[in-house]
PDB file of N, CA and C in Angstrom:
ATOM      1  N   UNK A   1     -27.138  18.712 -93.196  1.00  0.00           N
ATOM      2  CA  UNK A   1     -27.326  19.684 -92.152  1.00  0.00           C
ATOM      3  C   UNK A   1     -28.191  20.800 -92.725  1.00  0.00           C
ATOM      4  N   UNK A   2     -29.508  21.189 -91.940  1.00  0.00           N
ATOM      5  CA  UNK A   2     -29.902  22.535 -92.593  1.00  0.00           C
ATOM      6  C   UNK A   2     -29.691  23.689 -91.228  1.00  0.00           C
ATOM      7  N   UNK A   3     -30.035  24.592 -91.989  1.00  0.00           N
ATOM      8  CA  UNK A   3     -29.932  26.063 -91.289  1.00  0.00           C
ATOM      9  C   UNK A   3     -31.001  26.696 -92.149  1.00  0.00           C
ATOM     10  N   UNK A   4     -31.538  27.497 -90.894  1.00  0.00           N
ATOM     11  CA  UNK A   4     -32.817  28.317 -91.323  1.00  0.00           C
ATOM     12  C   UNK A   4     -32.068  29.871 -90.982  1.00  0.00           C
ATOM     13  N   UNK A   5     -32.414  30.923 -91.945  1.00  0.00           N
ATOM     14  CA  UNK A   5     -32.136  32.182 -91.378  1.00  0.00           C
ATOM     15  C   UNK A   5     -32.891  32.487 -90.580  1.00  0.00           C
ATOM     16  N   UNK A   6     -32.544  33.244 -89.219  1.00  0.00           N
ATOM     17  CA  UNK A   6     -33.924  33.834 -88.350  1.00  0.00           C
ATOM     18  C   UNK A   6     -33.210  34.524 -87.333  1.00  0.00           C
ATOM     19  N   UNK A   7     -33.808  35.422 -87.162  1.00  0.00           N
ATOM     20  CA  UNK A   7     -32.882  36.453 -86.327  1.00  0.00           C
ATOM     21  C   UNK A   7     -33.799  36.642 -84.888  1.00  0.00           C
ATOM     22  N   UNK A   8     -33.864  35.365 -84.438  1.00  0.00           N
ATOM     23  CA  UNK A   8     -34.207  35.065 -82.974  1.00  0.00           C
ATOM     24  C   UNK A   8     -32.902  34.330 -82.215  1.00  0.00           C
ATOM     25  N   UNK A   9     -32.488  33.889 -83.063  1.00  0.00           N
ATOM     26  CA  UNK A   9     -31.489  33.277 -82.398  1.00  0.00           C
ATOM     27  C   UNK A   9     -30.146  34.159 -82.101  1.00  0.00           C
ATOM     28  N   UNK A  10     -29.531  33.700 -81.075  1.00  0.00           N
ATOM     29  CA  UNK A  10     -28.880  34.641 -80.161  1.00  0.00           C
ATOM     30  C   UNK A  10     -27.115  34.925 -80.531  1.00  0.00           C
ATOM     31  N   UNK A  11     -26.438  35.660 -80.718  1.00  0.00           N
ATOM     32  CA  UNK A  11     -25.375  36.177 -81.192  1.00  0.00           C
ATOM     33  C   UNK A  11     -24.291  34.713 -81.541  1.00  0.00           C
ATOM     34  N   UNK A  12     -23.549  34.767 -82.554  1.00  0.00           N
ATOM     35  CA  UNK A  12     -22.773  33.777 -82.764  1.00  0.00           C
ATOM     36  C   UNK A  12     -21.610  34.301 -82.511  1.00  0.00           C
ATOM     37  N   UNK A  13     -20.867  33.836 -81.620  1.00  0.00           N
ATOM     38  CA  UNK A  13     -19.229  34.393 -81.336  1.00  0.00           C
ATOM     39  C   UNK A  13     -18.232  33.216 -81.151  1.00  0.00           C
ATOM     40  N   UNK A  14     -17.079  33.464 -81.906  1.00  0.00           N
ATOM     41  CA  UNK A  14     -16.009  32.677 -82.695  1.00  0.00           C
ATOM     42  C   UNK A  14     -15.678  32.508 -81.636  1.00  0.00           C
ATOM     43  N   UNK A  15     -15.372  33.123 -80.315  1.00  0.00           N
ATOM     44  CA  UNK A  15     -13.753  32.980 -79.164  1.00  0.00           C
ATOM     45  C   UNK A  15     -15.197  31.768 -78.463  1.00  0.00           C
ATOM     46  N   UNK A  16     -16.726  32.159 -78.199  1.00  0.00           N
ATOM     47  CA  UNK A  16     -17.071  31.207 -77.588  1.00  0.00           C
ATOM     48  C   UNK A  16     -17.664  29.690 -77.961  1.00  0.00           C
ATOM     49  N   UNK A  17     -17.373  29.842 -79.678  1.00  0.00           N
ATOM     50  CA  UNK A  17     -17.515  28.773 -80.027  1.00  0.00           C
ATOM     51  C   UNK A  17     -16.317  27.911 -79.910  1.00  0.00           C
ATOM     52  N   UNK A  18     -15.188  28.235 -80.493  1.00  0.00           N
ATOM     53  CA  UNK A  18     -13.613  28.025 -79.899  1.00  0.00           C
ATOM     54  C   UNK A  18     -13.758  26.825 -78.754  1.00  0.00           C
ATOM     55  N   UNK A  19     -14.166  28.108 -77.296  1.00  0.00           N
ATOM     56  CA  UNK A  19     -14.170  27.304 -76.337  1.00  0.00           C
ATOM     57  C   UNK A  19     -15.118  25.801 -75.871  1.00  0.00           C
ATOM     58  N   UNK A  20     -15.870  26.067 -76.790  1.00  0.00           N
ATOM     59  CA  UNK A  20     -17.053  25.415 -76.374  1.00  0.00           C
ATOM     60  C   UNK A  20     -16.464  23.799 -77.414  1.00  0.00           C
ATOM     61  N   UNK A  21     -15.760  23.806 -78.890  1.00  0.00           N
ATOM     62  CA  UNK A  21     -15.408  22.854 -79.360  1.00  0.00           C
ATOM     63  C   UNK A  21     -14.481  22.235 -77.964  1.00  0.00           C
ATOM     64  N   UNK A  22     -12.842  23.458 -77.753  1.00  0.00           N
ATOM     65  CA  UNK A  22     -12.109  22.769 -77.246  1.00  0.00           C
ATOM     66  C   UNK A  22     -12.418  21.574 -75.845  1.00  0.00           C
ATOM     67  N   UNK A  23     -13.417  22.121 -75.173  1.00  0.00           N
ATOM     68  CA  UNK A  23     -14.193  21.714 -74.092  1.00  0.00           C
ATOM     69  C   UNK A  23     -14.641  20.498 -74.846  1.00  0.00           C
ATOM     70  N   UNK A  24     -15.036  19.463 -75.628  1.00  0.00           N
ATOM     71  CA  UNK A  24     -15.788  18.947 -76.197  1.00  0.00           C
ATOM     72  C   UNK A  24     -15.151  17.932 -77.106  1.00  0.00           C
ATOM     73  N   UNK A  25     -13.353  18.345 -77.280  1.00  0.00           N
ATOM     74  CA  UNK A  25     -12.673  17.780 -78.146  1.00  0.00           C
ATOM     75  C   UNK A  25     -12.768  16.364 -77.487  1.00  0.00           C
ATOM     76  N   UNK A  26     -13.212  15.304 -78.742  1.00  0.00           N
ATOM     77  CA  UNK A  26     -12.496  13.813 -78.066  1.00  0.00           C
ATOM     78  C   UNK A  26     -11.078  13.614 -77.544  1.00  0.00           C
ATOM     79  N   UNK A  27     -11.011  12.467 -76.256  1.00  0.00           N
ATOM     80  CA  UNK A  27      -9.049  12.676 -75.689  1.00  0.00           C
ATOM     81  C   UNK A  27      -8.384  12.778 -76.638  1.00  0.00           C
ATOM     82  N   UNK A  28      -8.107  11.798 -78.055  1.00  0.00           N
ATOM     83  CA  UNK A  28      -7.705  11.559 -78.674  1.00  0.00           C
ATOM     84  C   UNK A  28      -7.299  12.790 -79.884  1.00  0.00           C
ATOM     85  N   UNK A  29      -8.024  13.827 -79.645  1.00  0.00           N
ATOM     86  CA  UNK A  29      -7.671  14.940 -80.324  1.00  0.00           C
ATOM     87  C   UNK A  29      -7.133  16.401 -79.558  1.00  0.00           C
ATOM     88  N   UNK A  30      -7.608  15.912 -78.630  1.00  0.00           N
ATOM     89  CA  UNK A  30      -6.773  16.802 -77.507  1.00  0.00           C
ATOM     90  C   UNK A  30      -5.752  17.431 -77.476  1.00  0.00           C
ATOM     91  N   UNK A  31      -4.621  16.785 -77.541  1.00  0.00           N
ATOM     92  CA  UNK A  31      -3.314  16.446 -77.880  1.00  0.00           C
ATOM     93  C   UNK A  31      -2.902  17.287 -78.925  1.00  0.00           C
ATOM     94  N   UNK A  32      -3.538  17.081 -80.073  1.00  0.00           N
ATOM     95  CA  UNK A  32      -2.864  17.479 -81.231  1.00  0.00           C
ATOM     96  C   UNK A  32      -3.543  18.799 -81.638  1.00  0.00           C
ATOM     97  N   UNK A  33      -4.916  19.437 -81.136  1.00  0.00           N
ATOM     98  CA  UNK A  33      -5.817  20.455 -81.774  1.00  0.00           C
ATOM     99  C   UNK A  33      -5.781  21.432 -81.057  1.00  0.00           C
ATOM    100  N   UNK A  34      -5.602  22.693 -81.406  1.00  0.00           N
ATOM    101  CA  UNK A  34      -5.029  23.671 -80.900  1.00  0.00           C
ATOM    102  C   UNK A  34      -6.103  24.818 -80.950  1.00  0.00           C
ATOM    103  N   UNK A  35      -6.385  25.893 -80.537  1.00  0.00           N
ATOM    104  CA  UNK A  35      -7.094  26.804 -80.289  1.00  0.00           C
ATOM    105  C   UNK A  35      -7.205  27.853 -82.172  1.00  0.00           C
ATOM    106  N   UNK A  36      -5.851  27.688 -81.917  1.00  0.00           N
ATOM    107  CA  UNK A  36      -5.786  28.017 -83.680  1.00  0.00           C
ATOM    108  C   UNK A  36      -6.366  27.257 -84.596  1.00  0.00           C
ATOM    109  N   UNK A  37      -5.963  26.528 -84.662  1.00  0.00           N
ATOM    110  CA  UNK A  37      -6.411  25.372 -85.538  1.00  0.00           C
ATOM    111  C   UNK A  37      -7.928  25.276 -85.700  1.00  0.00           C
ATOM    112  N   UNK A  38      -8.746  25.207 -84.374  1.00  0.00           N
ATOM    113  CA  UNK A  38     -10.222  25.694 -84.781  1.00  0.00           C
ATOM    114  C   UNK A  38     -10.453  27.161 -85.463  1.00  0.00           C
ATOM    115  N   UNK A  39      -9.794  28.008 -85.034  1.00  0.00           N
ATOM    116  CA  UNK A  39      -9.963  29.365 -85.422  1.00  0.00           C
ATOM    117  C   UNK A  39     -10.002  29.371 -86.922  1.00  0.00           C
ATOM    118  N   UNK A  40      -8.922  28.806 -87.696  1.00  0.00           N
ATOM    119  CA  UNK A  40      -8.753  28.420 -89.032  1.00  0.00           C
ATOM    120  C   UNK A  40      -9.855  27.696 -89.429  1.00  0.00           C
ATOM    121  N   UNK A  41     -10.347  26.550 -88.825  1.00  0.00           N
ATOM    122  CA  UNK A  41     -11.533  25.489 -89.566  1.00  0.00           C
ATOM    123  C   UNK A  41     -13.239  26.577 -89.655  1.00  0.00           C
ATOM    124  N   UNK A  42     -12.811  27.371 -88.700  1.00  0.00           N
ATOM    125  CA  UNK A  42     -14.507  28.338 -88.259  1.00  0.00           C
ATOM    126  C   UNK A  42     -14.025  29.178 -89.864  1.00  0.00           C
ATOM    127  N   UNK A  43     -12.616  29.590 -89.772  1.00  0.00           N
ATOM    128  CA  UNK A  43     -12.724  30.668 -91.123  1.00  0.00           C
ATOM    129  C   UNK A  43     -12.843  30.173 -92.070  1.00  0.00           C
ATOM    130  N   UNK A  44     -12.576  28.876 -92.421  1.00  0.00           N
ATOM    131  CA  UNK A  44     -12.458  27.973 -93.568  1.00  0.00           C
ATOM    132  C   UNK A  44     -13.972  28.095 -93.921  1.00  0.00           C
ATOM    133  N   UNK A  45     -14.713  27.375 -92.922  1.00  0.00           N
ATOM    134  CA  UNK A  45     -16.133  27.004 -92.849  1.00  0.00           C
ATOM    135  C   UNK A  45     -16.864  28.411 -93.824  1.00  0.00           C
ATOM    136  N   UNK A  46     -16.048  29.080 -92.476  1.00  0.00           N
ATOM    137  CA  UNK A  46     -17.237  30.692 -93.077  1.00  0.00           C
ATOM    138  C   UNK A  46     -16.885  30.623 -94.417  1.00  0.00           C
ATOM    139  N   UNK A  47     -16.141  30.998 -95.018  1.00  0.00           N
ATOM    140  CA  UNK A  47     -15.684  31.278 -96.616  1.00  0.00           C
ATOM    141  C   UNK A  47     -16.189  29.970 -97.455  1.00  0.00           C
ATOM    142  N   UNK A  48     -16.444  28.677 -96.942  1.00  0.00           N
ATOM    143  CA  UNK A  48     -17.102  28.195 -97.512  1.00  0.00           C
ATOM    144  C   UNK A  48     -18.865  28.835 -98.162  1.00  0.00           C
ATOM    145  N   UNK A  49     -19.174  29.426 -96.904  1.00  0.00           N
ATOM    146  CA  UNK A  49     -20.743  29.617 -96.626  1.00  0.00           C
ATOM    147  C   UNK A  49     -21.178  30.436 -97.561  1.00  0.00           C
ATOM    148  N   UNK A  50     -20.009  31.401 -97.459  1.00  0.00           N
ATOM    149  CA  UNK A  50     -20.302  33.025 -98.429  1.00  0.00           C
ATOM    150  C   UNK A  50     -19.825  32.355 -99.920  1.00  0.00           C
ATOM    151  N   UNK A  51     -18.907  31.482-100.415  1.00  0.00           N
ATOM    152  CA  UNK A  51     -18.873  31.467-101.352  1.00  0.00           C
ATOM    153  C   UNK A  51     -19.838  30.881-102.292  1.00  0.00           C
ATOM    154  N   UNK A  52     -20.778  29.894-101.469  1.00  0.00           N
ATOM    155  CA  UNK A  52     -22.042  29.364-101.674  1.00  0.00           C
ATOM    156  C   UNK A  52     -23.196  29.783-101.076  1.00  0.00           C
ATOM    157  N   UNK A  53     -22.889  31.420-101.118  1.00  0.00           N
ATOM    158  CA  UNK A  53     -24.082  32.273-100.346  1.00  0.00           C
ATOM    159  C   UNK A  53     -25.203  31.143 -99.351  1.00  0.00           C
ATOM    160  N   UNK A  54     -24.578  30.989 -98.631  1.00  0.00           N
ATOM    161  CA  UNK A  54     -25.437  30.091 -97.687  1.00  0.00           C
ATOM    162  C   UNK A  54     -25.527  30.934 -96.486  1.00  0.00           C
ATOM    163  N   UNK A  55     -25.029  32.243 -96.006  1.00  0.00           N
ATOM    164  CA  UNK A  55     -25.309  33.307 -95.391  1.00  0.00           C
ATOM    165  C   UNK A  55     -25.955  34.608 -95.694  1.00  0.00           C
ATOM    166  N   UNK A  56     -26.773  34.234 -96.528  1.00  0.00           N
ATOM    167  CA  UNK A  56     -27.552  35.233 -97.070  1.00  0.00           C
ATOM    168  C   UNK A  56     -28.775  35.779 -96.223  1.00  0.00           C
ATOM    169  N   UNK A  57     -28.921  36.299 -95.684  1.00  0.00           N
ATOM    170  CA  UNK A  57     -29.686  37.007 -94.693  1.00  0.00           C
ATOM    171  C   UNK A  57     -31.214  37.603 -95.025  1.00  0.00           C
ATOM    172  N   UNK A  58     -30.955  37.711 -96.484  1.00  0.00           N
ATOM    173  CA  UNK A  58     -32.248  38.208 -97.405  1.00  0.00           C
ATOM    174  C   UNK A  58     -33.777  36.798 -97.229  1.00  0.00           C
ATOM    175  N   UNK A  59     -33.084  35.892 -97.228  1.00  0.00           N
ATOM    176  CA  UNK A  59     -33.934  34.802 -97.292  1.00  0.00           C
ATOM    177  C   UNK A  59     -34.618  34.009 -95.786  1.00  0.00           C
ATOM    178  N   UNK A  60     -36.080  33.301 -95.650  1.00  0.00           N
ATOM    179  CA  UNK A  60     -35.930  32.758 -94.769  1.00  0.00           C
ATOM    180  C   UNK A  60     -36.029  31.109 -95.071  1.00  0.00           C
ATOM    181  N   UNK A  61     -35.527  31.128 -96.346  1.00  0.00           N
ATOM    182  CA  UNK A  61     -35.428  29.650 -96.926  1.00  0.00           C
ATOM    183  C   UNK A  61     -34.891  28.483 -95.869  1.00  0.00           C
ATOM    184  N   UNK A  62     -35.044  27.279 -95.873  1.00  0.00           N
ATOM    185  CA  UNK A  62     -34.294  26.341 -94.803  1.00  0.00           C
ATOM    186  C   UNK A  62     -32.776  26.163 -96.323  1.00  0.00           C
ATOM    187  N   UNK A  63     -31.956  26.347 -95.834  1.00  0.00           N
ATOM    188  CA  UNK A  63     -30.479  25.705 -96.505  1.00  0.00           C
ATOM    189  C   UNK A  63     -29.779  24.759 -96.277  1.00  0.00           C
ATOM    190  N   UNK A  64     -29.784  24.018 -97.534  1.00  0.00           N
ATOM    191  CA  UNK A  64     -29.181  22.406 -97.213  1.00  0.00           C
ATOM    192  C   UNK A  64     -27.606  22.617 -97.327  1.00  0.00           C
ATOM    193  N   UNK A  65     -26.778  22.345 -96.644  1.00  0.00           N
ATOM    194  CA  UNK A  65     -25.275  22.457 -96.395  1.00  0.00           C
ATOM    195  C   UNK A  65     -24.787  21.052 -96.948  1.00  0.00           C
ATOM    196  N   UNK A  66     -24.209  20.826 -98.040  1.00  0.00           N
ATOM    197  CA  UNK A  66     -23.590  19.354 -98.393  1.00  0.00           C
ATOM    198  C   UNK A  66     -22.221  18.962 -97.384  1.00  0.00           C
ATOM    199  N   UNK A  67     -22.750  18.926 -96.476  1.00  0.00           N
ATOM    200  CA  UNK A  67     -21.585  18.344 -95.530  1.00  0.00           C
ATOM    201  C   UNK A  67     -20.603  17.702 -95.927  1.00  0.00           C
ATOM    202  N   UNK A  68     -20.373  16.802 -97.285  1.00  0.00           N
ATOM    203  CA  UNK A  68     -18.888  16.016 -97.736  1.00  0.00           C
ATOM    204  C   UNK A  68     -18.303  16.784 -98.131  1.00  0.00           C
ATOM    205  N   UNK A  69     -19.257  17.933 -99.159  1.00  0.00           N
ATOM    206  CA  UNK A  69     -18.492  19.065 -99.911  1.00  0.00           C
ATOM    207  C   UNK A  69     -17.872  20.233 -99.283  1.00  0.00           C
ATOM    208  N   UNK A  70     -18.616  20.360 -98.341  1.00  0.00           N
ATOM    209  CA  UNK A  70     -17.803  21.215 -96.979  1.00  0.00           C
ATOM    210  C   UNK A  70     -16.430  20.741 -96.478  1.00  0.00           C
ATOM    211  N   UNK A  71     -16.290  19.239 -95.943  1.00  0.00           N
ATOM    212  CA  UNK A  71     -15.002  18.577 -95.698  1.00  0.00           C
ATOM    213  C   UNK A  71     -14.058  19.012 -96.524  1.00  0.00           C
ATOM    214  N   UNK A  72     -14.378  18.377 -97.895  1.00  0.00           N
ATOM    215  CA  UNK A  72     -13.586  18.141 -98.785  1.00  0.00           C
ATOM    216  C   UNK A  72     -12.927  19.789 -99.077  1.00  0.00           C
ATOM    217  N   UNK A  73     -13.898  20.954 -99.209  1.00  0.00           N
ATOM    218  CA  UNK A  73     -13.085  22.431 -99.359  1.00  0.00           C
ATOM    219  C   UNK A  73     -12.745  22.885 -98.535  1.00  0.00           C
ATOM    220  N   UNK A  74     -12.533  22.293 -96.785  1.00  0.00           N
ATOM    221  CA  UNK A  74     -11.532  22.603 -96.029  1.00  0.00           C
ATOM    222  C   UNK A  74     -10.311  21.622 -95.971  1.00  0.00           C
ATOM    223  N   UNK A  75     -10.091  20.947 -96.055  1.00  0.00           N
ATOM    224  CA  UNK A  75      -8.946  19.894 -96.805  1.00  0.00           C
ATOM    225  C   UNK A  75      -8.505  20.369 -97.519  1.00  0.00           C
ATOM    226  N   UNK A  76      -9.278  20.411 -98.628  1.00  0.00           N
ATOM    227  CA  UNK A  76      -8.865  21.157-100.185  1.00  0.00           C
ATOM    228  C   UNK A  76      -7.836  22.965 -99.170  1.00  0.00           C
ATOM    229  N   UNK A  77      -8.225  23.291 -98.839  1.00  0.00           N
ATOM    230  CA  UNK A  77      -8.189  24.922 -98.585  1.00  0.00           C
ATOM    231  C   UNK A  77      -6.753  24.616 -97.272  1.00  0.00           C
ATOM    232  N   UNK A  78      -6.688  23.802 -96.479  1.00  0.00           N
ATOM    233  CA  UNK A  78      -5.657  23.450 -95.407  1.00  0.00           C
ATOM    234  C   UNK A  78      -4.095  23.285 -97.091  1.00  0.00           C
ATOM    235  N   UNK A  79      -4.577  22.612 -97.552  1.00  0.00           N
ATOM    236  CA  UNK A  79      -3.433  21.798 -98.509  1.00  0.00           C
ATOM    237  C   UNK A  79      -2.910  23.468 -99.288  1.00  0.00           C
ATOM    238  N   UNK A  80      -3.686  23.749 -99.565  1.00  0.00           N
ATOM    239  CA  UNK A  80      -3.372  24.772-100.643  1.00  0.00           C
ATOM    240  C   UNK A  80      -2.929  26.290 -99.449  1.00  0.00           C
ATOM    241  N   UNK A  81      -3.347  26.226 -98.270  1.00  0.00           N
ATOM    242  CA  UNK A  81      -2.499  27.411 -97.505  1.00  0.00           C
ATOM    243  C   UNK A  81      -1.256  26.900 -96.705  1.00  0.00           C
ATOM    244  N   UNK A  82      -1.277  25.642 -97.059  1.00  0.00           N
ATOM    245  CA  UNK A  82      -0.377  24.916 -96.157  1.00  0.00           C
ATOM    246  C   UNK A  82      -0.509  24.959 -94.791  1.00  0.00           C
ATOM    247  N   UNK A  83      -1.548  24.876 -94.163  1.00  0.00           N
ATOM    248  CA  UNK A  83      -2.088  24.765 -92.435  1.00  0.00           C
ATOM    249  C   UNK A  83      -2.851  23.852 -92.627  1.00  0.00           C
ATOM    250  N   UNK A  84      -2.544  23.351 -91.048  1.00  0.00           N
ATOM    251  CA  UNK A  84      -3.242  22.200 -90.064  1.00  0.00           C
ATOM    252  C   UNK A  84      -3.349  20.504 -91.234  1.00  0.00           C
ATOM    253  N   UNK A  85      -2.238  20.390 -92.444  1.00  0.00           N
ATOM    254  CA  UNK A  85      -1.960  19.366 -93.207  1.00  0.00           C
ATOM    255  C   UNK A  85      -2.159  18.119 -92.081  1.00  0.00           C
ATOM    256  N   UNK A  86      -0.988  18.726 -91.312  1.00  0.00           N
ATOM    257  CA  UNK A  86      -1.085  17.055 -90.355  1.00  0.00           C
ATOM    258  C   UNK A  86      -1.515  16.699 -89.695  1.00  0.00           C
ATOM    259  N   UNK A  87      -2.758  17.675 -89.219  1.00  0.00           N
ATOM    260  CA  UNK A  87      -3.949  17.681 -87.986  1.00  0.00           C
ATOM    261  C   UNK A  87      -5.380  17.490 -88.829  1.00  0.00           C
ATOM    262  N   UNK A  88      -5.615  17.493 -89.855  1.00  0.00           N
ATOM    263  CA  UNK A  88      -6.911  17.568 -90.086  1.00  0.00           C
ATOM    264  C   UNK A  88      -6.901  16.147 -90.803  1.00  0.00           C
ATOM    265  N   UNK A  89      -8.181  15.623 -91.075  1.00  0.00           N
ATOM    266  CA  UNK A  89      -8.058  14.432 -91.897  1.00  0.00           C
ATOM    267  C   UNK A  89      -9.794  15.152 -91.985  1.00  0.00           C
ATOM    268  N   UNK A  90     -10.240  13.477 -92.517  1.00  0.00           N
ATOM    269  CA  UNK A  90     -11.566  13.994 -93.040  1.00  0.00           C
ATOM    270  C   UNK A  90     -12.656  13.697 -91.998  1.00  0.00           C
ATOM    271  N   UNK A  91     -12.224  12.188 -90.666  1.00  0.00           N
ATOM    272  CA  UNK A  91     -12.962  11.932 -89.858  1.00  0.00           C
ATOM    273  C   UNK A  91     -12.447  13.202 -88.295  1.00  0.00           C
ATOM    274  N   UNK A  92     -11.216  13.893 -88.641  1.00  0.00           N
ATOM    275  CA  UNK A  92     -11.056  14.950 -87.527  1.00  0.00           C
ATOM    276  C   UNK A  92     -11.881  15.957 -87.904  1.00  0.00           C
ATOM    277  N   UNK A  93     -12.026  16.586 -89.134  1.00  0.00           N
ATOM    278  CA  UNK A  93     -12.737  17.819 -89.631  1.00  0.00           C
ATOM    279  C   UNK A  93     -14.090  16.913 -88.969  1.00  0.00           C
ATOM    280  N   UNK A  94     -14.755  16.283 -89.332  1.00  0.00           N
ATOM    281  CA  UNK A  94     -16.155  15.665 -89.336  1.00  0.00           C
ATOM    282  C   UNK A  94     -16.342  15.925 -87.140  1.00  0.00           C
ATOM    283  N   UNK A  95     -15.722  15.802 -86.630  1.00  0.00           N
ATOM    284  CA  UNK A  95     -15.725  15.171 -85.464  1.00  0.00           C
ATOM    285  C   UNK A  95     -16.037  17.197 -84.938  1.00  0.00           C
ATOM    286  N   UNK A  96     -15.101  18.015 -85.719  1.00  0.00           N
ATOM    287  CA  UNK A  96     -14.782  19.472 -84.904  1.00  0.00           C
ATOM    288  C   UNK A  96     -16.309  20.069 -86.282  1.00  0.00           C
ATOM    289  N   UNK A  97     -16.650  19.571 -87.118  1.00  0.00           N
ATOM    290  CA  UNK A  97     -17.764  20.589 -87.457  1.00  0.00           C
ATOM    291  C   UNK A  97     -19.059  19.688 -86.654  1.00  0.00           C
ATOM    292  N   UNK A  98     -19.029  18.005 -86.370  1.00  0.00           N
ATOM    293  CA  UNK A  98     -20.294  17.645 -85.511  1.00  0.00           C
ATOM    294  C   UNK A  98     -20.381  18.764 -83.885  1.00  0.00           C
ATOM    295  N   UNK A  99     -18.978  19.213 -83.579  1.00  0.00           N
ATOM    296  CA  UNK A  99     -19.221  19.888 -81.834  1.00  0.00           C
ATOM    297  C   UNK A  99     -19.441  21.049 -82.827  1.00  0.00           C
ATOM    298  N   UNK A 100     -18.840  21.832 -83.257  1.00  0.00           N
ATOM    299  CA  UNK A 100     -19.413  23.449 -83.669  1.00  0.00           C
ATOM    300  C   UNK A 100     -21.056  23.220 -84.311  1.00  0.00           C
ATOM    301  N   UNK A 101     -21.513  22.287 -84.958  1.00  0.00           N
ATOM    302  CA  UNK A 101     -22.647  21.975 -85.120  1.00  0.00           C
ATOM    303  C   UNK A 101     -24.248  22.075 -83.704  1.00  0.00           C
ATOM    304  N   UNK A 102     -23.088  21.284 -82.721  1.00  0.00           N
ATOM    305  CA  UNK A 102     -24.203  21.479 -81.579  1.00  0.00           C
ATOM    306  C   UNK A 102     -24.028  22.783 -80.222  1.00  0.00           C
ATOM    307  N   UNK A 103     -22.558  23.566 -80.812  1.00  0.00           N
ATOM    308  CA  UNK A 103     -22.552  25.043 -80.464  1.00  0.00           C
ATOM    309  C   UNK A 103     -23.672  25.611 -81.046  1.00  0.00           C
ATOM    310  N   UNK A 104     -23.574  25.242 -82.506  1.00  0.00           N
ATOM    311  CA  UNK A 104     -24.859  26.708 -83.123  1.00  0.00           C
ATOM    312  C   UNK A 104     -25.816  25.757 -82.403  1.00  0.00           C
ATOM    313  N   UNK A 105     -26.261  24.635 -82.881  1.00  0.00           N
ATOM    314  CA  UNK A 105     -27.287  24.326 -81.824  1.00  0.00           C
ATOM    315  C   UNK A 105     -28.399  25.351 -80.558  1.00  0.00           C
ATOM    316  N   UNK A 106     -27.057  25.178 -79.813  1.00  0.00           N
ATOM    317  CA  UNK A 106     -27.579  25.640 -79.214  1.00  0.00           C
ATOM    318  C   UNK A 106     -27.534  27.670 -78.671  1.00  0.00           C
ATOM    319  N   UNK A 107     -27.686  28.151 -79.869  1.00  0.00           N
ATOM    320  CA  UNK A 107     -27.542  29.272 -79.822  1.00  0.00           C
ATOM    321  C   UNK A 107     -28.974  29.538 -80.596  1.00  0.00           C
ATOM    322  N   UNK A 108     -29.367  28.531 -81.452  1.00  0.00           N
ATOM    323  CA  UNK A 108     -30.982  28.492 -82.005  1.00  0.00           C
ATOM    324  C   UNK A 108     -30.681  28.670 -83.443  1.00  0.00           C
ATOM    325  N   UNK A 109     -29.470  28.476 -84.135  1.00  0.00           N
ATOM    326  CA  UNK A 109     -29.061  28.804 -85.382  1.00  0.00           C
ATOM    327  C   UNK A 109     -29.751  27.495 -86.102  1.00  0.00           C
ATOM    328  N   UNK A 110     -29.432  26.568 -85.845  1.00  0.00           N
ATOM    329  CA  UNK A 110     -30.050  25.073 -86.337  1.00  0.00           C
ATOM    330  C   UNK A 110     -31.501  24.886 -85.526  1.00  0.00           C
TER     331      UNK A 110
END
């Protein structure tokens, strides 16, 4: 996945990305994925980003995001706060960062 910094693209907001996954969830996750539960994977995500300055604003570099390594440190990060253990796996995380993927989409972030 890349991301370009550029400040044309139009405000990023958590409650309407939220909605825009839950709207979007496959049936099959429906059921079990909760409004929280994204709220947690968006914060996970973010703290991924900053800890691998991949939100650095200084730059207009394109940034390559290792998408397995992303999975794997929200997994990693669910286990170790003890949330969403029995809701996340690695093809559910994959499924809720592909819809938040085509949220930023379409906000012009990607």
């Amino acid at each position: 996945m890349n991301t370009q910094n550029d400040t044309s693209c139009l405000e990023y907001d958590d409650d309407a990305a939220i909605v825009f996954i839950m709207k979007r969830l496959p049936e099959e996750l429906k059921a079990s994925i909760q409004e929280d539960d994204v709220q947690y994977l968006l914060d996970v995500m973010y703290e991924f980003y900053e800890d691998n300055h991949l939100l650095d604003e200084e730059t207009d570099e394109t940034v390559e995001i290792a998408e397995e390594e992303l999975i794997q440190y929200i997994l990693k990060t669910c286990k170790k706060d003890g949330i969403c253990i029995d809701k996340f796996t690695e093809e559910t995380v994959q499924v809720l960062l592909d819809i938040e993927y085509e949220y930023s989409k379409s906000l012009g972030v990607y």
